[in-house]
C-alpha atoms as a PDB file:
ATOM      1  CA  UNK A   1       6.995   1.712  13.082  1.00  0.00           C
ATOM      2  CA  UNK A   2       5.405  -1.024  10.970  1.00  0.00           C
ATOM      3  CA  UNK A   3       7.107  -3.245   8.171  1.00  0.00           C
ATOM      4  CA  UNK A   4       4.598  -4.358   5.824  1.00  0.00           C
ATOM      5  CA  UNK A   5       5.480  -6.932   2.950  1.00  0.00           C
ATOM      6  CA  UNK A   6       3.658  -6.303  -0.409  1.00  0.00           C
ATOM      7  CA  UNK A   7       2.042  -8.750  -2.047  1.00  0.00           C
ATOM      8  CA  UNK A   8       0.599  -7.472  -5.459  1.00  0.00           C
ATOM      9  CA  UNK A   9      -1.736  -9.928  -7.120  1.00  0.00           C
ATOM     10  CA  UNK A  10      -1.985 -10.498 -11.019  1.00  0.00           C
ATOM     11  CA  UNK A  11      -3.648 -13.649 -12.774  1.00  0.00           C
ATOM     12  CA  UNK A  12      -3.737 -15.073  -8.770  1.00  0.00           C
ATOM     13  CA  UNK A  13      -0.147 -14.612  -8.848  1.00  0.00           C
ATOM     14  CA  UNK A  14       1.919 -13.156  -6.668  1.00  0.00           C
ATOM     15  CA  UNK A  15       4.114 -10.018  -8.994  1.00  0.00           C
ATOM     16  CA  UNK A  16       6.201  -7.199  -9.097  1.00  0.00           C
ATOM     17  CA  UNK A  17       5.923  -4.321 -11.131  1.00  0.00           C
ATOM     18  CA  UNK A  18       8.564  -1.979 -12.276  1.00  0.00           C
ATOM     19  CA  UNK A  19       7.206   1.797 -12.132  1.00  0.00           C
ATOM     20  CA  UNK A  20       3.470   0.261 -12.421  1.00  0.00           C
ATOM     21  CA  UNK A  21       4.480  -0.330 -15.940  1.00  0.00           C
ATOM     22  CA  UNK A  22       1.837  -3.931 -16.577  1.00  0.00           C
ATOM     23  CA  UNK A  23       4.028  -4.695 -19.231  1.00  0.00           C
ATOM     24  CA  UNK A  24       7.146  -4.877 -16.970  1.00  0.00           C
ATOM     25  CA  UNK A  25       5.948  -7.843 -14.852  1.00  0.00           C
ATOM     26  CA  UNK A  26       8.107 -10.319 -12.598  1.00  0.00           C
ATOM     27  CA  UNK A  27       5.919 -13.016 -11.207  1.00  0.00           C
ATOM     28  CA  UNK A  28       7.790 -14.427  -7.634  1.00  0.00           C
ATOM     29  CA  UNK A  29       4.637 -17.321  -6.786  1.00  0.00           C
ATOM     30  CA  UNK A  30       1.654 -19.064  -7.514  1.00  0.00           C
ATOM     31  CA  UNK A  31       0.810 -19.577  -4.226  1.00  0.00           C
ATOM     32  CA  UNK A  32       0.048 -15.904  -2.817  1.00  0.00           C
ATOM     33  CA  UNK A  33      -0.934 -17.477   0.529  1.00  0.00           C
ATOM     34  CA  UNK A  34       1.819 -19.475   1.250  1.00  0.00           C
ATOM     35  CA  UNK A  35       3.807 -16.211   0.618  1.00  0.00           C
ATOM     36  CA  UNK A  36       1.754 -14.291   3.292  1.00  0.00           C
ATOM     37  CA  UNK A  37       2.521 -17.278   5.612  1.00  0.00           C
ATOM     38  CA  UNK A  38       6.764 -16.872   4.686  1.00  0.00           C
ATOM     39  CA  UNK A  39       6.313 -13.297   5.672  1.00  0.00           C
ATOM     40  CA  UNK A  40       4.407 -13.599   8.552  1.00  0.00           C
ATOM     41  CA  UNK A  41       6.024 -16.192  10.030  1.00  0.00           C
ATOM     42  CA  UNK A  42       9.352 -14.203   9.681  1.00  0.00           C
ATOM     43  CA  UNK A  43       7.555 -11.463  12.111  1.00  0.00           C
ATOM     44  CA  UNK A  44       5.992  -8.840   9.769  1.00  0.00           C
ATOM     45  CA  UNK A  45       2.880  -7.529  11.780  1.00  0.00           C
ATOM     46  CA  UNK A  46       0.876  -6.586   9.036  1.00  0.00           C
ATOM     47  CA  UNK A  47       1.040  -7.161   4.980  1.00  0.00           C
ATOM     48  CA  UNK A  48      -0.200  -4.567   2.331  1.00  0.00           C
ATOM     49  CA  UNK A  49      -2.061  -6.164  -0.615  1.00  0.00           C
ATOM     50  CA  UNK A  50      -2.850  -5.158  -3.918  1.00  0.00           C
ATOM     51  CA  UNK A  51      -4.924  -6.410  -6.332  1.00  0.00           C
ATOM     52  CA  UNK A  52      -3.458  -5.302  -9.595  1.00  0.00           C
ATOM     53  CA  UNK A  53      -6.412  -6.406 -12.157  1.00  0.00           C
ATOM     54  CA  UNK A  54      -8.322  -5.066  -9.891  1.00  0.00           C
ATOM     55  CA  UNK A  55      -6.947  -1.283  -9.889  1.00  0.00           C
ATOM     56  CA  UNK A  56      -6.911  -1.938 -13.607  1.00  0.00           C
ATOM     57  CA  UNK A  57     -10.067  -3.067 -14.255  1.00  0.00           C
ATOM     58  CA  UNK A  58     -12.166  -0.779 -11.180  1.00  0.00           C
ATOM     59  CA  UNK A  59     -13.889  -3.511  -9.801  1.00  0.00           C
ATOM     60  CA  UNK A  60     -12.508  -6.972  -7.628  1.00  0.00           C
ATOM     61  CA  UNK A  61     -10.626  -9.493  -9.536  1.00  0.00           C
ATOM     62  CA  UNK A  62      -8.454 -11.380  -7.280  1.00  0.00           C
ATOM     63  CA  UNK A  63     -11.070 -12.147  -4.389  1.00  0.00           C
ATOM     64  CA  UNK A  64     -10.053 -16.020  -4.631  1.00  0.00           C
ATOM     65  CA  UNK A  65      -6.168 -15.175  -3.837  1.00  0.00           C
ATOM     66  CA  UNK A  66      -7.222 -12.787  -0.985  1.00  0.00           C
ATOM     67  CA  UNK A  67      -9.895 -14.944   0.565  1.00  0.00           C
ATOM     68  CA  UNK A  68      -6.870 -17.674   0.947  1.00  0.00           C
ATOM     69  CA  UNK A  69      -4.311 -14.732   2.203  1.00  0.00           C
ATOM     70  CA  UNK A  70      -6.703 -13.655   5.077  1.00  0.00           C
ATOM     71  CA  UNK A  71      -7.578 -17.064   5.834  1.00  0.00           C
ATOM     72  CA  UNK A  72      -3.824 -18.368   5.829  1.00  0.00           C
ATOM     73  CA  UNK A  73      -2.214 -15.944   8.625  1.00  0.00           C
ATOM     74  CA  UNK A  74      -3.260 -13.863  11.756  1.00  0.00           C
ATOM     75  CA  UNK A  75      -2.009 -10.673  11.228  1.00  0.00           C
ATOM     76  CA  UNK A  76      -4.077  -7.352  10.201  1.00  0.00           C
ATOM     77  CA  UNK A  77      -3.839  -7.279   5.982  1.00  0.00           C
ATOM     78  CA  UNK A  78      -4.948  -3.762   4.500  1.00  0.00           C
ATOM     79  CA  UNK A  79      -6.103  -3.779   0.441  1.00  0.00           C
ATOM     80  CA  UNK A  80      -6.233  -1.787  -2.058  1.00  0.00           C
ATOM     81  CA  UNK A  81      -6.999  -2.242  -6.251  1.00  0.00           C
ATOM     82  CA  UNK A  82     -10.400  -1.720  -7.692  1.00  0.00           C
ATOM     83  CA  UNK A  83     -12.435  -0.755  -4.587  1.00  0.00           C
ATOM     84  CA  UNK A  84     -14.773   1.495  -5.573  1.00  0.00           C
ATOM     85  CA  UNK A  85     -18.070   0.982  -3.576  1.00  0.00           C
ATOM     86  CA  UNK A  86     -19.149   0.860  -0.619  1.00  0.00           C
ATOM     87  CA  UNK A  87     -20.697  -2.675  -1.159  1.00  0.00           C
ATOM     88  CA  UNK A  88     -16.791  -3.723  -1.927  1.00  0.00           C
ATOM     89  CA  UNK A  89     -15.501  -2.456   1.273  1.00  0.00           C
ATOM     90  CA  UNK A  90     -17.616  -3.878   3.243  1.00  0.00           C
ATOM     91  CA  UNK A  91     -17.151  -7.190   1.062  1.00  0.00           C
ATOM     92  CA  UNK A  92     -13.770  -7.288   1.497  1.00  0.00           C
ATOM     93  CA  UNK A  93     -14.062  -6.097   5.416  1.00  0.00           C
ATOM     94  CA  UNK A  94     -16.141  -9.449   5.700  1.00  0.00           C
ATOM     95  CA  UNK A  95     -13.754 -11.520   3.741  1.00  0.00           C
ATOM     96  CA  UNK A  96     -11.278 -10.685   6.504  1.00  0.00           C
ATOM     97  CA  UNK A  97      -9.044  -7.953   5.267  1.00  0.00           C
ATOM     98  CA  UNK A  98      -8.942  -5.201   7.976  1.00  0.00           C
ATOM     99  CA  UNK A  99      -8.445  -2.095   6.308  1.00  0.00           C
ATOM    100  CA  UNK A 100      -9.552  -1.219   2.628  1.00  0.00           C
ATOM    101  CA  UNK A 101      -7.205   1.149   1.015  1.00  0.00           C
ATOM    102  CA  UNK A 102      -9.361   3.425  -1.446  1.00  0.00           C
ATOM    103  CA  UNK A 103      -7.002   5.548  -4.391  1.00  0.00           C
ATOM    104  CA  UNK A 104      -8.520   6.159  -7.653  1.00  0.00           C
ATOM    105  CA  UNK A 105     -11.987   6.023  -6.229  1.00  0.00           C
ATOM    106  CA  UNK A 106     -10.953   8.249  -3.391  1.00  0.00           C
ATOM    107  CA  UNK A 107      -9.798  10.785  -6.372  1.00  0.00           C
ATOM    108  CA  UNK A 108     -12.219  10.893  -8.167  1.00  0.00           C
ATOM    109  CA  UNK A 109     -15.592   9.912  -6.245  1.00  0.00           C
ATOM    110  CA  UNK A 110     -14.595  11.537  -2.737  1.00  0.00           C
ATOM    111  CA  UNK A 111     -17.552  11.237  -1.116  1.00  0.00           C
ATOM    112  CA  UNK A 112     -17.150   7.334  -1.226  1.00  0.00           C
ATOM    113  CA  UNK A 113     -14.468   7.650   1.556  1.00  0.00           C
ATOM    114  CA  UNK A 114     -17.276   9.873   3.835  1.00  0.00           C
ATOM    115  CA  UNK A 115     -19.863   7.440   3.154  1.00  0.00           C
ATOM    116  CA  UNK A 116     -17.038   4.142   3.737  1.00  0.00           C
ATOM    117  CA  UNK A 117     -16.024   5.994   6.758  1.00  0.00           C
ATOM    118  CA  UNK A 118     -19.412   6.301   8.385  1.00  0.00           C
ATOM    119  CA  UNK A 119     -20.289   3.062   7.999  1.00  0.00           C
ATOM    120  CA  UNK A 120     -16.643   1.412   8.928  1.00  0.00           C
ATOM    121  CA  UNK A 121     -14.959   4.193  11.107  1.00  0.00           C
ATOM    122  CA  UNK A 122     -11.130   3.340  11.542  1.00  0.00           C
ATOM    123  CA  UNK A 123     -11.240   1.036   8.552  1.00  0.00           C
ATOM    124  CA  UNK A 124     -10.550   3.338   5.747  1.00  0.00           C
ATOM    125  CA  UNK A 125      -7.196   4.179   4.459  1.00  0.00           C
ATOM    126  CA  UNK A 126      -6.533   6.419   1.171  1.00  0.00           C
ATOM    127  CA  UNK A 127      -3.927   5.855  -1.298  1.00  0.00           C
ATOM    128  CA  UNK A 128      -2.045   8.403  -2.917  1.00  0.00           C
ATOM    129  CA  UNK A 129       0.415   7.373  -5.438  1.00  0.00           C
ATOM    130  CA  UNK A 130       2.654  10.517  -6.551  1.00  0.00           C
ATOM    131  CA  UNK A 131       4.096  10.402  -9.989  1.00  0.00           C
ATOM    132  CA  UNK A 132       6.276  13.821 -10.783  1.00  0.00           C
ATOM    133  CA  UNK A 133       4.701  15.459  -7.966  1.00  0.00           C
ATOM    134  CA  UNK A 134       0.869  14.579  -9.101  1.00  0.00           C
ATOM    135  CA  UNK A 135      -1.473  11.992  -7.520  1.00  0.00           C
ATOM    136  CA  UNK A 136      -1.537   8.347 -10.082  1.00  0.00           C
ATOM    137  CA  UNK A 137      -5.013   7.397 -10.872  1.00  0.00           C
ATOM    138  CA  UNK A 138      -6.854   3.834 -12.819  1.00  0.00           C
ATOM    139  CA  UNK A 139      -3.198   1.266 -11.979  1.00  0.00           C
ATOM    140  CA  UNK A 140      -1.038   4.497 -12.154  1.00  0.00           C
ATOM    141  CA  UNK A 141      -2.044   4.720 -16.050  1.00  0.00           C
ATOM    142  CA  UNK A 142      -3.311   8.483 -15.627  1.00  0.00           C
ATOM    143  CA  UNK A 143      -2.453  11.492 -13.463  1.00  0.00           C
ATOM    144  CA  UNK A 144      -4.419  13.897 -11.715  1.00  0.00           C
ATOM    145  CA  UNK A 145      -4.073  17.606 -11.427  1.00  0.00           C
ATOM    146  CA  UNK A 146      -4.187  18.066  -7.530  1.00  0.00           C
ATOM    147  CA  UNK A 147      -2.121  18.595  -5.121  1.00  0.00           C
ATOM    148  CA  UNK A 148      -1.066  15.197  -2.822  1.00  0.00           C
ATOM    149  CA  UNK A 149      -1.041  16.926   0.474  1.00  0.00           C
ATOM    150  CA  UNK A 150      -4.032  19.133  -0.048  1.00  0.00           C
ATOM    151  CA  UNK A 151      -5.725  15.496  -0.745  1.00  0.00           C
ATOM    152  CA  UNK A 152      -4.435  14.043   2.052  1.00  0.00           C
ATOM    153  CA  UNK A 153      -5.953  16.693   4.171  1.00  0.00           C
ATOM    154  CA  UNK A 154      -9.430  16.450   2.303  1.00  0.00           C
ATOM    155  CA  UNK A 155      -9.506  13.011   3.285  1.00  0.00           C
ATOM    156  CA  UNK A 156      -8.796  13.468   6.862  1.00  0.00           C
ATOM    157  CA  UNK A 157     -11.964  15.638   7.063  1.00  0.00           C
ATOM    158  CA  UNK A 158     -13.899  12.578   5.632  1.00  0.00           C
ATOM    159  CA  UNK A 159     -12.847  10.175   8.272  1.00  0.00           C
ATOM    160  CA  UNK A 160      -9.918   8.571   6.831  1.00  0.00           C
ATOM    161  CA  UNK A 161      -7.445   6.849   9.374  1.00  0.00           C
ATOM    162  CA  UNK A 162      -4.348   6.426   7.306  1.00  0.00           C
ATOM    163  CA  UNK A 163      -2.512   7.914   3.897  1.00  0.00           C
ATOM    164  CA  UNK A 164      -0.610   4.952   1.446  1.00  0.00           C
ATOM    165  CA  UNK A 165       2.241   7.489   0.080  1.00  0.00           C
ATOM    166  CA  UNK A 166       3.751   5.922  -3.118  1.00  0.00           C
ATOM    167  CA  UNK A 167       6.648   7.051  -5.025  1.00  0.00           C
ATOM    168  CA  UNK A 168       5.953   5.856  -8.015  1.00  0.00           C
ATOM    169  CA  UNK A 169       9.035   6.835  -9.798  1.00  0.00           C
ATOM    170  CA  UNK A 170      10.880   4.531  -7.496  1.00  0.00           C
ATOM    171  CA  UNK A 171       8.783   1.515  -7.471  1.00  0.00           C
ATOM    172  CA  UNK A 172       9.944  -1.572  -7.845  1.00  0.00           C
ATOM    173  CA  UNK A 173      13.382  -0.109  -9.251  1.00  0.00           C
ATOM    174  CA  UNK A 174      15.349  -0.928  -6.147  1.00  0.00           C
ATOM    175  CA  UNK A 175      16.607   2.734  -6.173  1.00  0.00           C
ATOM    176  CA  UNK A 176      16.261   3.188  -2.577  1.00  0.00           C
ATOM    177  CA  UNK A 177      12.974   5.719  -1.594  1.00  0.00           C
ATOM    178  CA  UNK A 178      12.773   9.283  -2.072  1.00  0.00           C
ATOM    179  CA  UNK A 179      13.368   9.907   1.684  1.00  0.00           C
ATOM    180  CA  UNK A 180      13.357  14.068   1.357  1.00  0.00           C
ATOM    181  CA  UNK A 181       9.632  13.647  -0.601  1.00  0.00           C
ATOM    182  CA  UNK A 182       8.522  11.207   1.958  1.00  0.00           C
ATOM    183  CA  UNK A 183       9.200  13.985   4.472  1.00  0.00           C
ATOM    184  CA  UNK A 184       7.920  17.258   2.980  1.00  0.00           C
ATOM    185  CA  UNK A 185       4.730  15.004   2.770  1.00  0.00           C
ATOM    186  CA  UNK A 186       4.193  13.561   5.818  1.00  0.00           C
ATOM    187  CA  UNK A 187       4.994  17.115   7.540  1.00  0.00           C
ATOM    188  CA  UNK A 188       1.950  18.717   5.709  1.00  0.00           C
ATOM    189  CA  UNK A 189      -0.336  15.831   6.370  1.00  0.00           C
ATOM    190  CA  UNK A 190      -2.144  14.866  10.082  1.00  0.00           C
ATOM    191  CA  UNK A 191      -3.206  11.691   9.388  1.00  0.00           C
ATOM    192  CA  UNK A 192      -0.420   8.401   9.923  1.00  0.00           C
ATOM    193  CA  UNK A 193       1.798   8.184   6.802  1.00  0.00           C
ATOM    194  CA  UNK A 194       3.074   4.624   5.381  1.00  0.00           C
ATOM    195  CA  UNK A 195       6.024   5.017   3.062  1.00  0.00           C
ATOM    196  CA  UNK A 196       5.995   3.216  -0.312  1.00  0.00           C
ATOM    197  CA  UNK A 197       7.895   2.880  -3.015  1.00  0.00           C
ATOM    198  CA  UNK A 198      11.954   2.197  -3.575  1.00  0.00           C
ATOM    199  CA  UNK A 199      12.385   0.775  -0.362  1.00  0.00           C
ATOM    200  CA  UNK A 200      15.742  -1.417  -0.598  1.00  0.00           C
ATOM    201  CA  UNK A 201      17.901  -1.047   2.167  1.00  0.00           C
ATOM    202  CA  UNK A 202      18.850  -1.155   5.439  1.00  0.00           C
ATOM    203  CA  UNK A 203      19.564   2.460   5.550  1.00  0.00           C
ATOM    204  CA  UNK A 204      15.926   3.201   3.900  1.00  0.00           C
ATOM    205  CA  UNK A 205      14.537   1.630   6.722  1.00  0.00           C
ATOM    206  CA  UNK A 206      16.505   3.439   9.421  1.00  0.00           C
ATOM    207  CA  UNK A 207      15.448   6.815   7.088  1.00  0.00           C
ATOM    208  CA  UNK A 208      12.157   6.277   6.889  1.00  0.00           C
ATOM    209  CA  UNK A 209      12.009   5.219  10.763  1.00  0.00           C
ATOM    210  CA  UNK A 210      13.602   8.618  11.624  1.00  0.00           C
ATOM    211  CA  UNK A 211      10.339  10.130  10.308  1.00  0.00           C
ATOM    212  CA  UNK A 212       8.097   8.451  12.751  1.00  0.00           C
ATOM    213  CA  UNK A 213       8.189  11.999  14.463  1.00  0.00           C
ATOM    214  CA  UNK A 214       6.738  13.713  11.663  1.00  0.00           C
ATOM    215  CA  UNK A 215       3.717  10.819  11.576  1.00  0.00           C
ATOM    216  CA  UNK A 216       5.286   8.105   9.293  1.00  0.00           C
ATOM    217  CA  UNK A 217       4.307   5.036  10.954  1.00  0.00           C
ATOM    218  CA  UNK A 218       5.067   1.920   8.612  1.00  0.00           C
ATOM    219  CA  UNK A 219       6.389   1.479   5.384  1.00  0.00           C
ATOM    220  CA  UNK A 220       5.919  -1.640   2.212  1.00  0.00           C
ATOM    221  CA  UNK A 221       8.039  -3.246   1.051  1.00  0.00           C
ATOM    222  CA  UNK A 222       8.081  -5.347  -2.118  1.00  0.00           C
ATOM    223  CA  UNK A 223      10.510  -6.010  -4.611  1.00  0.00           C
ATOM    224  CA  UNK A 224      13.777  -5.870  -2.209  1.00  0.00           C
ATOM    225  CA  UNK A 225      12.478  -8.585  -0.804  1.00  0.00           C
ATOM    226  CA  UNK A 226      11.523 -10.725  -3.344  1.00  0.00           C
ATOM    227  CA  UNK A 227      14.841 -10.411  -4.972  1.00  0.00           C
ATOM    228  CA  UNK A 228      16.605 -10.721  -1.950  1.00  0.00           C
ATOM    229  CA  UNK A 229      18.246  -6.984  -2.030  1.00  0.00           C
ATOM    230  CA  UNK A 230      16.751  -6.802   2.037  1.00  0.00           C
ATOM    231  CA  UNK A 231      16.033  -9.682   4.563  1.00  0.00           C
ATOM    232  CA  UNK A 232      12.889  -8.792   6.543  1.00  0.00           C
ATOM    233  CA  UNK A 233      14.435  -9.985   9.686  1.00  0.00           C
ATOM    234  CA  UNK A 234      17.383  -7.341   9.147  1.00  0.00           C
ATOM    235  CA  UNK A 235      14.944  -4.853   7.927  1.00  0.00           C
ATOM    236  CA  UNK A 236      13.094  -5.291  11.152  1.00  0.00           C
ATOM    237  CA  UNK A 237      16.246  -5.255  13.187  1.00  0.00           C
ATOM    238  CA  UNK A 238      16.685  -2.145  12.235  1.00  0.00           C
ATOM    239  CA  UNK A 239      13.962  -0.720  13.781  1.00  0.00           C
ATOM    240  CA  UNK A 240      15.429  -1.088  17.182  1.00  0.00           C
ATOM    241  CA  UNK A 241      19.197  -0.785  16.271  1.00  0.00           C
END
């Protein structure tokens, strides 16, 4: 089981979100690379970025920010927001990042993750962000009609390695994560889940941990951090406890 800090990207800034409302924006640095350092340096093993323009716009905005992240720490950094070409994967796959996380694209173009996954095999993760039981599409601004698991396995058969499961109703709201949806999810799925969304607590890590049997393997976080709710070194302490 993974921990993964979030680092969402806005203006080159380094933001939270509440509920992927753009209007509801808390901005925590300037210096997004100096924050992938702090949580690097305080053991994460990976970080999950997200280029928040980006998913808004449909193309790269924040290359700049996440040319410094991947050249500022060691550790594998997955990201998602925008992609939707093959041409941008394997942009950002050159700019260091080592997985590209495709979600609206994915949705609505699937044959980009067959053709990304040919050309980059184990490189490809898909997001699906789940708002009232429906997959979030274009920054979590529309919905679509089909069903997240049924996705999930669709993707699989395309050569995706990984699934990005967001909660979207518990995003950034320090809530604590929807541990029971988390579960009915990952049990339907095959591919490696990573939990997202809500996570604020001690206990929500030791939760989401216990699902490791039925294929969650890491989980964000984001805001808990940022505001202090969760230390990372407790959060991954708890892992082992």
């Amino acid at each position: 089981m993974r921990i993964l800090p979030a680092i969402d990207l806005l203006d080159g800034k380094c933001v939270r979100l509440r509920k992927g409302d753009y209007n509801d924006v808390t901005v925590y640095s300037g210096d997004p690379a100096q924050m992938a350092r702090k949580w690097v340096d305080l053991g994460a093993e990976g970080l999950h970025i997200v280029d928040l323009d980006g998913a808004k716009a449909g193309k790269p905005v924040n290359r700049s920010a996440i040319k410094a992240i991947t050249k500022a720490v060691q550790a594998p950094v997955e990201l998602g927001g925008g992609i939707r070409s093959v041409k941008t994967v394997g942009d950002y796959l050159d700019l260091g990042v080592s997985q590209v996380i495709l979600g609206t694209a994915a949705i609505k173009t699937p044959d980009l993750v067959l053709s990304a996954s040919d050309l980059f095999p184990d490189r490809i993760l898909v997001g699906i962000d789940v708002k009232d039981g429906k997959p979030a599409i274009g920054g979590w601004l529309k919905t679509s009609s089909e069903d997240p698991a049924q996705l999930a396995e669709k993707f699989a058969s395309m050569g995706a390695v990984g699934i990005i499961y967001t909660d979207i109703s518990r995003d950034g709201m320090l809530e604590g994560a929807n541990i029971e949806g988390l579960k009915q999810f990952a049990q339907k799925v095959d591919l490696p889940v990573t939990a997202s969304g809500g996570v604020t607590s001690v206990d929500d890590v030791k939760a989401i941990s216990a699902l490791s049997r039925y294929g969650v393997t890491s989980m964000i976080i984001g805001k808990a951090l940022y505001d202090g709710a969760l230390d990372l070194k407790d959060a991954i302490g708890a892992l082992t406890d």
